[in-house]
N, C-alpha and C. Protein backbone atom coordinates (compact mmCIF):
# COMPACT_ATOMS: atom_id res chain seq x y z
N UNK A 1 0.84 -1.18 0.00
CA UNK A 1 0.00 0.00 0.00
C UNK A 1 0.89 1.25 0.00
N UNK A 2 0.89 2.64 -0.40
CA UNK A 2 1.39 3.43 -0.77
C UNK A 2 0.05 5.00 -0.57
N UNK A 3 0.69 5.89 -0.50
CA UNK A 3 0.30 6.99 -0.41
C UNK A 3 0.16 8.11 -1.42
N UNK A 4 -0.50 9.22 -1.60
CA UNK A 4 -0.40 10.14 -2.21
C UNK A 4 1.07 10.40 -3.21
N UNK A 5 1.70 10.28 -1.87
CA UNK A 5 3.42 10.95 -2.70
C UNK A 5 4.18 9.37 -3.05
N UNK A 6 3.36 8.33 -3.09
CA UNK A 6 4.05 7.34 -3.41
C UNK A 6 4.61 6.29 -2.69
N UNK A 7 4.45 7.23 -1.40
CA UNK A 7 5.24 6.32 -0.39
C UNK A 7 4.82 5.69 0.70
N UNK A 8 5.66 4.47 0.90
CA UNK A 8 4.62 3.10 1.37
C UNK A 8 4.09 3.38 2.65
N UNK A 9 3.26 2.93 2.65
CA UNK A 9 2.60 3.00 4.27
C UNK A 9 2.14 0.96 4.48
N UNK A 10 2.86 0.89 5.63
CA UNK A 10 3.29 -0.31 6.69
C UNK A 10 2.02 -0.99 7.55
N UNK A 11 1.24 -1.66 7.00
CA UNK A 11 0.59 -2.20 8.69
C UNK A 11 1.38 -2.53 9.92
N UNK A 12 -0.20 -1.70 11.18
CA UNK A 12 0.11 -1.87 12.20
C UNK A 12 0.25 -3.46 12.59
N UNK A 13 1.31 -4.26 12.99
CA UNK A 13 1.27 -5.65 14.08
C UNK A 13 0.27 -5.99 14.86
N UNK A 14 0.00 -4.60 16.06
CA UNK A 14 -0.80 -4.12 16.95
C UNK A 14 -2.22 -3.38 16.72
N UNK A 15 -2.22 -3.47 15.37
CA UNK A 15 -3.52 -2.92 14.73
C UNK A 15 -3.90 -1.30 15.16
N UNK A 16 -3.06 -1.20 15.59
CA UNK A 16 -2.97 1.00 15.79
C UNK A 16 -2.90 1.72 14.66
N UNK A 17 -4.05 2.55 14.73
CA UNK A 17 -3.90 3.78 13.83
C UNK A 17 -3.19 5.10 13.87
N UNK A 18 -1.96 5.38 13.24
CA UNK A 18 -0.92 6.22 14.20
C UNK A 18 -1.59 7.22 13.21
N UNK A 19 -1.56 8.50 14.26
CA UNK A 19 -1.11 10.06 13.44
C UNK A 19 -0.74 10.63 12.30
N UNK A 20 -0.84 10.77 11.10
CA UNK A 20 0.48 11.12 10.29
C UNK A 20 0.86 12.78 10.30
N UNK A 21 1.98 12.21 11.14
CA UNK A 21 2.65 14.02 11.50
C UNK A 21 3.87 14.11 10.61
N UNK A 22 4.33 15.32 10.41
CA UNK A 22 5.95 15.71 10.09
C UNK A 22 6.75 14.89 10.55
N UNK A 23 7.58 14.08 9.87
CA UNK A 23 9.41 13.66 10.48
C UNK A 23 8.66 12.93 11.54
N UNK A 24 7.67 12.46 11.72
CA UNK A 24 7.40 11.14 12.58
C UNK A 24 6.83 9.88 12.30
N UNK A 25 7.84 8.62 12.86
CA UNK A 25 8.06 7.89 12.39
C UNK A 25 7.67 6.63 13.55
N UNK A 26 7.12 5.73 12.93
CA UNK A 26 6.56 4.62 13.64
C UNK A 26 6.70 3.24 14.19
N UNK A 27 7.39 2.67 14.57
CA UNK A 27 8.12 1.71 14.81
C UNK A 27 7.27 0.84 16.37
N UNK A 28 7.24 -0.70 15.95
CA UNK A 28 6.43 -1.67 16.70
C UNK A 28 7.63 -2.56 17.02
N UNK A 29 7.74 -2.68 18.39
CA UNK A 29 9.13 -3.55 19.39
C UNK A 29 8.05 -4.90 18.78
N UNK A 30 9.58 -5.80 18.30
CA UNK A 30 9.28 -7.03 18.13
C UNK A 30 9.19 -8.32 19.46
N UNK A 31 10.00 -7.58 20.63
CA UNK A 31 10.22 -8.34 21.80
C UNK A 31 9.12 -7.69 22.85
N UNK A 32 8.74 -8.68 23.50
CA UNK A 32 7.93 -8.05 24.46
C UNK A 32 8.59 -8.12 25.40
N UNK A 33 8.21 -6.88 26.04
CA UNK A 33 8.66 -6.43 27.86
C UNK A 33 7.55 -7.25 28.74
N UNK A 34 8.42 -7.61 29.30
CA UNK A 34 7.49 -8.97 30.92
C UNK A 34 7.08 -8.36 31.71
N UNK A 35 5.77 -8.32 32.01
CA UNK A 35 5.25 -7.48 32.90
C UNK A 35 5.21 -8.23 34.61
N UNK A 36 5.78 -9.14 34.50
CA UNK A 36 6.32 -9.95 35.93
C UNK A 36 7.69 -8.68 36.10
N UNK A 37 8.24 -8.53 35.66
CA UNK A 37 9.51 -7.63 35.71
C UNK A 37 8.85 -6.47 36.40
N UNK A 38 7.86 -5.50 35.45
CA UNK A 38 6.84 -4.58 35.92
C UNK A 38 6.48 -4.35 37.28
N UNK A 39 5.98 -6.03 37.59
CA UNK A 39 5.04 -6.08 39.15
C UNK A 39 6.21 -6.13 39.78
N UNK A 40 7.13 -6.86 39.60
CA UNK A 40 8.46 -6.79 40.89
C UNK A 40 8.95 -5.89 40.61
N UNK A 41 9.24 -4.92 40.39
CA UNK A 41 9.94 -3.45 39.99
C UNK A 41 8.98 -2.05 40.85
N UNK A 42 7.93 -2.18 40.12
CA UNK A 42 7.28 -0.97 40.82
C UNK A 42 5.81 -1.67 41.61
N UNK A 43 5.67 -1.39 43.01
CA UNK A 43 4.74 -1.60 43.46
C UNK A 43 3.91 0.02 44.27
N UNK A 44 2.71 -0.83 44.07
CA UNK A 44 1.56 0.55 43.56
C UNK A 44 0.84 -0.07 44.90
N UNK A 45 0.35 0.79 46.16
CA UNK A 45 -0.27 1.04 47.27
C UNK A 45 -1.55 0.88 46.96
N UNK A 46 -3.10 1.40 47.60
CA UNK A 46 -3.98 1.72 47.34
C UNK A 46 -4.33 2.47 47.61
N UNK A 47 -3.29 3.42 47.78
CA UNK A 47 -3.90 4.99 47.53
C UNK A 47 -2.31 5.42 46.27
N UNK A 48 -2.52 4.57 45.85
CA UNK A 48 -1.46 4.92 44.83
C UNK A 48 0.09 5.19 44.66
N UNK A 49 0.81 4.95 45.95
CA UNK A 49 2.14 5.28 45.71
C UNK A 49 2.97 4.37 45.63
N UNK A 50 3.75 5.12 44.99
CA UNK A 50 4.64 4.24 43.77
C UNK A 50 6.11 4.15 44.48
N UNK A 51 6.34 2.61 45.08
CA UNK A 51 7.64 2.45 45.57
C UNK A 51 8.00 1.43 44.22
N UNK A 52 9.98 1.88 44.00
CA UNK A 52 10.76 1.00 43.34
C UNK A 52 11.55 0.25 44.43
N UNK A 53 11.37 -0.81 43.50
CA UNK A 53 12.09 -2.09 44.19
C UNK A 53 13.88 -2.32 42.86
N UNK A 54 14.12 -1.56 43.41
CA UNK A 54 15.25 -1.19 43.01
C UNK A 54 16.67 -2.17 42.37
N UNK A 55 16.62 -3.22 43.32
CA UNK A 55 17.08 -4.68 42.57
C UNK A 55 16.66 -4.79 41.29
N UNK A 56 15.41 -5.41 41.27
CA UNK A 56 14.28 -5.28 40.05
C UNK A 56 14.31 -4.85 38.69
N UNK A 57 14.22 -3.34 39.38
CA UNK A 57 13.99 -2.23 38.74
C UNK A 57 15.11 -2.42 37.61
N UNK A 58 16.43 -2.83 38.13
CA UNK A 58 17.67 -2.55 37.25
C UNK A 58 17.30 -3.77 36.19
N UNK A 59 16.93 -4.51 36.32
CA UNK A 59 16.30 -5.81 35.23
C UNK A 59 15.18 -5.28 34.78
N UNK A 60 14.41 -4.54 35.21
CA UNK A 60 13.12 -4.15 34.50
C UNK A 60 13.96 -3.13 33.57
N UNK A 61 14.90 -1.94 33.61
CA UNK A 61 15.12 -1.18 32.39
C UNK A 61 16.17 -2.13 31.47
N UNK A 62 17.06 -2.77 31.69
CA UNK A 62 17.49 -3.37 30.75
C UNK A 62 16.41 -4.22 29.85
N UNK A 63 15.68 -4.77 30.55
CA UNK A 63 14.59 -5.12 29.68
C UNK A 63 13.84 -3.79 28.75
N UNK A 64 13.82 -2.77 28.97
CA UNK A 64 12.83 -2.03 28.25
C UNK A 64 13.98 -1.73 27.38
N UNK A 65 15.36 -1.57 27.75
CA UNK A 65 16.30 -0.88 26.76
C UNK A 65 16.47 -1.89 25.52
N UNK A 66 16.20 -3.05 25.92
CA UNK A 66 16.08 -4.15 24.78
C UNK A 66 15.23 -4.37 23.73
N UNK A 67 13.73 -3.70 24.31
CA UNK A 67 12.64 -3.83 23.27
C UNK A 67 12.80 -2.38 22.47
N UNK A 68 13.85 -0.99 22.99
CA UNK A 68 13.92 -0.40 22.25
C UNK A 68 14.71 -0.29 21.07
N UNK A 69 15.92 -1.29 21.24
CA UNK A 69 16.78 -0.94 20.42
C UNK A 69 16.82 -3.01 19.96
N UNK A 70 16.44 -3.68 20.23
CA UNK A 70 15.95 -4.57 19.47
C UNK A 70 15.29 -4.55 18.32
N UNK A 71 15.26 -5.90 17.79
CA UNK A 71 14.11 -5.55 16.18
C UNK A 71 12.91 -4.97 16.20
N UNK A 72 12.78 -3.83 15.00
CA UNK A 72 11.18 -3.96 15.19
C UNK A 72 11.06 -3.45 13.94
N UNK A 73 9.70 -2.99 14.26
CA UNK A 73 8.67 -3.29 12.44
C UNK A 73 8.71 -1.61 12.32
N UNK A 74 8.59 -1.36 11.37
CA UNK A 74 8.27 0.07 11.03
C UNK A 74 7.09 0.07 10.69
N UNK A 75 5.93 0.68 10.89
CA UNK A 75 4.61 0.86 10.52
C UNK A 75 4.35 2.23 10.16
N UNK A 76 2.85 2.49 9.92
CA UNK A 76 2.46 3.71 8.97
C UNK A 76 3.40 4.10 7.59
N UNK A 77 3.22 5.35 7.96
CA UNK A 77 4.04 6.01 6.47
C UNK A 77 5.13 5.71 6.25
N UNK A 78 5.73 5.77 5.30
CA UNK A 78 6.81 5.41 5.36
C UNK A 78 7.77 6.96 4.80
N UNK A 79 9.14 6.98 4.97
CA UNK A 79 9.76 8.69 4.28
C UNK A 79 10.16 8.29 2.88
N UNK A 80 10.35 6.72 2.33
CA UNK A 80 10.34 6.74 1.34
C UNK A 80 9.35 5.63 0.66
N UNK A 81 9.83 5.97 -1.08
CA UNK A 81 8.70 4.52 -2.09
C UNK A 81 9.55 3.45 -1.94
N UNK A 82 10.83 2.96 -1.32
CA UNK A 82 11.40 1.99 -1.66
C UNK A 82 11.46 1.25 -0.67
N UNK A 83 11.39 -0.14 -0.58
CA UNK A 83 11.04 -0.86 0.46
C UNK A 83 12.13 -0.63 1.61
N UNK A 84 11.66 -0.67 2.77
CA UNK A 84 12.74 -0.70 3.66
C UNK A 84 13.32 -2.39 4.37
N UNK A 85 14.51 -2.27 4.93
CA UNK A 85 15.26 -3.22 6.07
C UNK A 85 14.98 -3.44 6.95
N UNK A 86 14.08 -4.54 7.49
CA UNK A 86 13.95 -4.85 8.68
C UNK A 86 15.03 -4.98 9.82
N UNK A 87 15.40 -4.02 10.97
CA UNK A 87 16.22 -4.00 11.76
C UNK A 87 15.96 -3.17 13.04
N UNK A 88 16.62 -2.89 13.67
CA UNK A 88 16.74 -1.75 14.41
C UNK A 88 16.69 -0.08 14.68
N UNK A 89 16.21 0.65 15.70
CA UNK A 89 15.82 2.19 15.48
C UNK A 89 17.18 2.63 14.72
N UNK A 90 18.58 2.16 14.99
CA UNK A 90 19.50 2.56 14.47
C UNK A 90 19.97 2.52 13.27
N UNK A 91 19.54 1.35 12.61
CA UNK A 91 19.30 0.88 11.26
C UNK A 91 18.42 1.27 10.30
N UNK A 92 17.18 1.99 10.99
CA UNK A 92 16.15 2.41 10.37
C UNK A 92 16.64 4.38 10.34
N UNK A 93 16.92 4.90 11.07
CA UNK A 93 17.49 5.91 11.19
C UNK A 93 18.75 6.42 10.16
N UNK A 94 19.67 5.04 10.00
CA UNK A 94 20.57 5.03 9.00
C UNK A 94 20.37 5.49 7.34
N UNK A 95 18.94 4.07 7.49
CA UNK A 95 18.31 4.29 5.87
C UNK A 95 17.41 6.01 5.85
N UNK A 96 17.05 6.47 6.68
CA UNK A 96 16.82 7.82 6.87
C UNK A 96 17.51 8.91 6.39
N UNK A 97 18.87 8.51 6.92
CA UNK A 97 19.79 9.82 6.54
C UNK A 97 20.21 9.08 4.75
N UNK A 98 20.22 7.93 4.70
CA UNK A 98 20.43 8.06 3.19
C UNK A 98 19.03 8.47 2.51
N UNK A 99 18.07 8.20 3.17
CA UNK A 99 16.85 8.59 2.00
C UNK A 99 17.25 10.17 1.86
N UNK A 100 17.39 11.15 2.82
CA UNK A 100 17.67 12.65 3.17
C UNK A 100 18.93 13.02 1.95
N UNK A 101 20.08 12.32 2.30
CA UNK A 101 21.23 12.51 1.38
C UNK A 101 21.32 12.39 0.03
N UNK A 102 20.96 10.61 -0.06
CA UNK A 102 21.27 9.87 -1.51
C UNK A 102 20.06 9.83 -2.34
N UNK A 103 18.77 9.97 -1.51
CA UNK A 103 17.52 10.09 -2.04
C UNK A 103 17.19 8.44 -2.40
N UNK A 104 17.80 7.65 -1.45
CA UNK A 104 17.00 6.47 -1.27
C UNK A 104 17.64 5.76 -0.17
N UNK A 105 17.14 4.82 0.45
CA UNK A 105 17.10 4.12 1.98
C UNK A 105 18.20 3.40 1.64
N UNK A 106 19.07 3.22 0.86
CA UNK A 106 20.16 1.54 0.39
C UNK A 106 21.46 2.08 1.01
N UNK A 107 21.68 3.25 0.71
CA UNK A 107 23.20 3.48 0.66
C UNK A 107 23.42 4.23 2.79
N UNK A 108 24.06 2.78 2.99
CA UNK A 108 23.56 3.27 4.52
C UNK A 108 24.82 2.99 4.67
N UNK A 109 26.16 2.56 4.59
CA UNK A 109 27.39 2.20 5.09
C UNK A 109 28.17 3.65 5.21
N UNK A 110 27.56 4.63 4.81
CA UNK A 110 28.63 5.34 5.18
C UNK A 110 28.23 5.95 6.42
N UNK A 111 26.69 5.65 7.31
CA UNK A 111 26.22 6.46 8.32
C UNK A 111 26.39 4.55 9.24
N UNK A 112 25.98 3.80 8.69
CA UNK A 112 26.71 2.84 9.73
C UNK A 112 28.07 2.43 10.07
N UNK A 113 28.70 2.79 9.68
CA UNK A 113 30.38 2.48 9.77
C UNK A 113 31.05 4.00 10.46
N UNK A 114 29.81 5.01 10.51
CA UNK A 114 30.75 6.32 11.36
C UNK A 114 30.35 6.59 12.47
N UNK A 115 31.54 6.38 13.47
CA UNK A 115 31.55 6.18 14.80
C UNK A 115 30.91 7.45 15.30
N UNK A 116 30.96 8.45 14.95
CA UNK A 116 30.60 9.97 15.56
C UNK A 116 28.95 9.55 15.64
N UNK A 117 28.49 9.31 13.99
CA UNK A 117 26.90 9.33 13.91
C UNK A 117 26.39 8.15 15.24
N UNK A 118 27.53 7.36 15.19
CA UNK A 118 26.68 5.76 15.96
C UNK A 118 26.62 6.35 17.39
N UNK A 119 27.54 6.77 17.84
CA UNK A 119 27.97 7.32 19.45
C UNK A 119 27.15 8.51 19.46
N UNK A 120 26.84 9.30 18.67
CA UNK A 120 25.70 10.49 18.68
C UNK A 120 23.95 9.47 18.98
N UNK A 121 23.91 8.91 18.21
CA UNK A 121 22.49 8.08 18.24
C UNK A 121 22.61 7.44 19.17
N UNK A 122 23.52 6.76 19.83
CA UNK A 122 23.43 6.03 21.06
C UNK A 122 23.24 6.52 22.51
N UNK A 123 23.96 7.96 22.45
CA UNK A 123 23.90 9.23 23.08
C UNK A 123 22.26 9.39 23.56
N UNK A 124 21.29 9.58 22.58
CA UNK A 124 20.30 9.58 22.85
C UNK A 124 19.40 8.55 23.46
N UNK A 125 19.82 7.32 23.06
CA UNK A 125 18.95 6.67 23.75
C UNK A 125 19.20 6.35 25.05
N UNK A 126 20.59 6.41 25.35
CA UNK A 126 20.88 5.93 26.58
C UNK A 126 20.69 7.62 27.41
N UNK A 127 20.39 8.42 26.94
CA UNK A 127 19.72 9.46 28.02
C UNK A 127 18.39 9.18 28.01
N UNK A 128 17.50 8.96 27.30
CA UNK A 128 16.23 8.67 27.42
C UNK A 128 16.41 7.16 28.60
N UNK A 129 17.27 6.46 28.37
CA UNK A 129 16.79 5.54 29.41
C UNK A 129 16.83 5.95 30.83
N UNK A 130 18.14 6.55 30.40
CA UNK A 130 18.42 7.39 31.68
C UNK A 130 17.50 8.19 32.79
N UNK A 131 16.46 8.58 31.69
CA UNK A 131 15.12 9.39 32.61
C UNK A 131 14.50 8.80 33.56
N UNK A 132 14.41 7.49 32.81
CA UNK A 132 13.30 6.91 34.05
C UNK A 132 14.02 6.00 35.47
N UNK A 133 15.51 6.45 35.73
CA UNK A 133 15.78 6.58 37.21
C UNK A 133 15.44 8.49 37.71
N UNK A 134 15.00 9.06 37.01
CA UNK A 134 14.28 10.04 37.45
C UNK A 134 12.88 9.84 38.26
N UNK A 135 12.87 9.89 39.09
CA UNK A 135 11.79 9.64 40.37
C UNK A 135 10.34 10.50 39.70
N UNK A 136 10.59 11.94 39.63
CA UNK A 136 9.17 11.96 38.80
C UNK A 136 9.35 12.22 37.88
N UNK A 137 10.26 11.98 37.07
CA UNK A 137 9.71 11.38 35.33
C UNK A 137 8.78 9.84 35.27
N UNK A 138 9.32 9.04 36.33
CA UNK A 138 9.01 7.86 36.51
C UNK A 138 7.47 8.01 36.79
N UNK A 139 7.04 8.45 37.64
CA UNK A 139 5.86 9.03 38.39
C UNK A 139 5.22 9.25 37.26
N UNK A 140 5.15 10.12 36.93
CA UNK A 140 4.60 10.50 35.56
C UNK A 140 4.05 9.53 34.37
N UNK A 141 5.17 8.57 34.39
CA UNK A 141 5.17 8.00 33.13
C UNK A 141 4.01 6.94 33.55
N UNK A 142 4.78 6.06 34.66
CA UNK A 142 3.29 5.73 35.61
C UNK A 142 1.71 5.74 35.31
N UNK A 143 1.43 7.33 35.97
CA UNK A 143 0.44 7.84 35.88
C UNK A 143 -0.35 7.69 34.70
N UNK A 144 0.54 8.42 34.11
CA UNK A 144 -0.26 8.80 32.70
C UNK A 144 -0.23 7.12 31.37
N UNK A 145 0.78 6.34 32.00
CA UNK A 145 0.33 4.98 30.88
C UNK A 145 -0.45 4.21 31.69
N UNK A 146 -0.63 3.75 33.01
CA UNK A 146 -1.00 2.32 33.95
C UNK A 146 -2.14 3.48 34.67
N UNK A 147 -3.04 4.52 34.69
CA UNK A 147 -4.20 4.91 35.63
C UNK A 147 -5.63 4.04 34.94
N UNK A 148 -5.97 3.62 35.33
CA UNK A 148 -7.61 3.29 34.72
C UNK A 148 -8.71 4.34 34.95
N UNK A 149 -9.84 3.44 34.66
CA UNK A 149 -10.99 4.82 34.60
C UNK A 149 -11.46 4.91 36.39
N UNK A 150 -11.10 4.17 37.20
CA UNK A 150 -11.18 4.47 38.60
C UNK A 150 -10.38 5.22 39.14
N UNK A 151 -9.31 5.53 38.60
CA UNK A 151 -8.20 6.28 39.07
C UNK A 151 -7.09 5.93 39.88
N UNK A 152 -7.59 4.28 39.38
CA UNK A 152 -5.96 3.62 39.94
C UNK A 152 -4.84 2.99 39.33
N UNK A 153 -3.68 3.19 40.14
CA UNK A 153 -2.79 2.39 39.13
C UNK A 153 -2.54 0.91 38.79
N UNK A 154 -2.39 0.74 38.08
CA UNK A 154 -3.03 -1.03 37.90
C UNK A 154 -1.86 -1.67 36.51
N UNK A 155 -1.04 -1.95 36.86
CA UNK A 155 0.05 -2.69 36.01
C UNK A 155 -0.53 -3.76 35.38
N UNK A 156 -0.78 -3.71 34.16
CA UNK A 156 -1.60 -4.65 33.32
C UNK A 156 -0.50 -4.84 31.91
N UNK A 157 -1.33 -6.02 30.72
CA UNK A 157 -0.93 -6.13 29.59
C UNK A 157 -1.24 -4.78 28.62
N UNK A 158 -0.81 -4.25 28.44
CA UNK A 158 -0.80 -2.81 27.53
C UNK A 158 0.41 -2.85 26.59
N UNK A 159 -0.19 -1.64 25.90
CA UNK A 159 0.66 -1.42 24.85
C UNK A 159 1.40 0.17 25.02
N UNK A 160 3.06 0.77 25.30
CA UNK A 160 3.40 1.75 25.87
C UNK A 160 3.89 2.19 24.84
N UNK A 161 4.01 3.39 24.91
CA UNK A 161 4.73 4.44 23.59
C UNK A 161 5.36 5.39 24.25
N UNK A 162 6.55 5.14 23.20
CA UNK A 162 7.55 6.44 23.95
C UNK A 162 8.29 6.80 22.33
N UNK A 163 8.37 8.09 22.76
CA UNK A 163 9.16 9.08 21.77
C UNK A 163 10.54 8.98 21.90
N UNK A 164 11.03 9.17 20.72
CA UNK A 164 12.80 9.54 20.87
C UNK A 164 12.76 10.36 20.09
N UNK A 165 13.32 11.66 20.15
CA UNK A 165 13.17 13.08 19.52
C UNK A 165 14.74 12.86 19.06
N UNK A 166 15.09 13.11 18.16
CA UNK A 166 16.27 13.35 17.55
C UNK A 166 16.70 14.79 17.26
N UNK A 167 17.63 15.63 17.45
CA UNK A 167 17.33 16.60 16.76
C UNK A 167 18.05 17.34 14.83
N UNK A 168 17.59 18.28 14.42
CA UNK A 168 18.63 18.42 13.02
C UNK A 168 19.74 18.46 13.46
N UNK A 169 20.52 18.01 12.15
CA UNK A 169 22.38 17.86 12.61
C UNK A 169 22.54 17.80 10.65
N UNK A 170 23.91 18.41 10.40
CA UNK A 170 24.77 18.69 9.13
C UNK A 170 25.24 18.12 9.00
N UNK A 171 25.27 17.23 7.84
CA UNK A 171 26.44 15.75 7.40
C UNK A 171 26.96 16.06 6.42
N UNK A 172 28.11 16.21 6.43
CA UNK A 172 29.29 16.34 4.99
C UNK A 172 29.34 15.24 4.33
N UNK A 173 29.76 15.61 3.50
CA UNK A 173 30.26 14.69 2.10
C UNK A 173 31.20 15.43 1.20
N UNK A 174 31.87 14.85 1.19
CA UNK A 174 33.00 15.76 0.47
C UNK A 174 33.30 17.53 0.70
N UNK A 175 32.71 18.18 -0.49
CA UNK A 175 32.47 18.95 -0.11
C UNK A 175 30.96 20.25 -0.02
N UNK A 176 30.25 19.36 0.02
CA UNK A 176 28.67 18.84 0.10
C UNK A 176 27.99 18.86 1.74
N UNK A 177 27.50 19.57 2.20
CA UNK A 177 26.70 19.59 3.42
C UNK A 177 25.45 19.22 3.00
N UNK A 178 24.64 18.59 4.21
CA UNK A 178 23.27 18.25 4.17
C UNK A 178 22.85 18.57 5.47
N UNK A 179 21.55 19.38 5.22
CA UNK A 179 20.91 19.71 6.71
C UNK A 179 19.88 17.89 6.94
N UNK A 180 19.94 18.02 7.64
CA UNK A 180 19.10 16.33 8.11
C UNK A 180 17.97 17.00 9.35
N UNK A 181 16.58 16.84 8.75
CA UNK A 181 15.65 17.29 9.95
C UNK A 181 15.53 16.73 11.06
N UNK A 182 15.22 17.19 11.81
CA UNK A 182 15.01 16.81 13.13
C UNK A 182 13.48 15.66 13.27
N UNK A 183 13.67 14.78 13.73
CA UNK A 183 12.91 13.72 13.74
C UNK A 183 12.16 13.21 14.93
N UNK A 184 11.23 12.47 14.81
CA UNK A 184 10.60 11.74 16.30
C UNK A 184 10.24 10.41 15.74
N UNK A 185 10.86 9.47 16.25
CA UNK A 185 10.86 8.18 16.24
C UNK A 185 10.05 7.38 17.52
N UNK A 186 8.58 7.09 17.14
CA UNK A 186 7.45 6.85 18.15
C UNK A 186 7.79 5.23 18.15
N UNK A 187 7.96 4.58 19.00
CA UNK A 187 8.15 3.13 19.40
C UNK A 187 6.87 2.89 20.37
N UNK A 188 6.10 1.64 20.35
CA UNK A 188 5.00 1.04 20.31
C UNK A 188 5.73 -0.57 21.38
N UNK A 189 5.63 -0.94 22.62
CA UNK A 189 6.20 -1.78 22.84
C UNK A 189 5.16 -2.34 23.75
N UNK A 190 4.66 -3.48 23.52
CA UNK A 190 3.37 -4.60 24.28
C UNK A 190 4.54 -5.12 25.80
N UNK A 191 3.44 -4.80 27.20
CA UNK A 191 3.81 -5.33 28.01
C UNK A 191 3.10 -6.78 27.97
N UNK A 192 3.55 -7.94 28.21
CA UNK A 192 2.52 -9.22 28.35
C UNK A 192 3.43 -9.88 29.20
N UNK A 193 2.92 -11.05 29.25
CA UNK A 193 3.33 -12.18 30.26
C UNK A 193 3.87 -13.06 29.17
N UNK A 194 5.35 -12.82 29.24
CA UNK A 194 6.17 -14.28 28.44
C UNK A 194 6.00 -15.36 28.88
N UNK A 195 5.71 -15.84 29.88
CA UNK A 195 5.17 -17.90 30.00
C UNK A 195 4.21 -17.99 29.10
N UNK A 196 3.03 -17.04 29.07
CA UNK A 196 2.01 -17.40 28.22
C UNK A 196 2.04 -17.11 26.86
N UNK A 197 3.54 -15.93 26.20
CA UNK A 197 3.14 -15.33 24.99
C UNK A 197 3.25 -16.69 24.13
N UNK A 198 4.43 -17.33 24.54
CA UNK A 198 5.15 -18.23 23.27
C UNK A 198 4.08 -19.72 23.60
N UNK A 199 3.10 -20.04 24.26
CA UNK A 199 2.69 -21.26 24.73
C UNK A 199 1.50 -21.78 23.49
């Protein structure tokens, strides 16, 4: 399936109908996050407060850092008509700056093989993980994904979304600059219960 300007648009895995905004881009975690990890990590009172179990906790974000930068699907629009590579946000980001540069998704070795771009992109995610030992970023995030319509918090099978904002940055080539827009890369990652997913 394909769009107006030609360019492909992806079914959802998760059957979500995303947005179509500017420079945002859609991506479905192929691994699921264990929500046993979840319940031993953060426990929720009944009047709602949110203690970390801090052991846990350090296995609960390596787990989430896995479903982010693990495989996943690209869904909705796509930035270009030419099929894309199933891989990683980093891989998918790659074929990005070549669609931006070369004017198609293929020619990606010269943004995967440069240490500056890889250690810049990695930069980001590992501050975004970084947030959520932030006490109320954590709180927050909480709140606003796990409240129900009673107004409690309730750690269930859901589906969580988080942004990674990239911002513009100038890539040379010879003697050739390219402005590269600033981007948001929306990731889609299912909490469930692994004994039962694979059974």
């Amino acid at each position: 399936m394909s769009d107006i300007s030609n360019n492909i648009i992806y079914p959802s895995l998760f059957k979500i109908n995303y947005e179509d905004r500017k420079n945002t881009f859609y991506l479905e975690s192929l691994t699921l996050s264990n929500l046993k990890l979840w319940k031993n990590s953060i426990l929720i009172d009944s009047s709602n407060n949110i203690t970390i179990q801090h052991r846990e906790f350090s296995k609960l974000i390596m787990d989430l850092k896995a479903c982010l930068t693990g495989k996943l699907l690209y869904v909705s629009k796509s930035f270009t008509n030419k099929p894309l590579i199933l891989g990683n946000l980093f891989l998918y980001y790659c074929q990005y700056l070549s669609q931006c540069v070369f004017n198609n998704p293929f020619t990606i070795e010269p943004f995967t093989q440069n240490e500056n771009i890889k250690n810049k992109f990695y930069s980001f995610i590992n501050s975004f993980i970084n947030s959520f030992y932030n006490k109320e970023y954590l709180d927050k995030f909480i709140n606003n994904n796990f409240k129900n319509n009673s107004d409690k918090i309730v750690l269930c099978v859901s589906p969580l979304h988080f942004n990674i904002f990239i911002p513009s940055t100038t890539i040379n080539f010879f003697t050739d600059n390219y402005t590269i827009p600033e981007s948001n890369w929306n990731i889609t990652i299912l909490i469930g219960n692994r004994d039962n997913f694979f059974s």
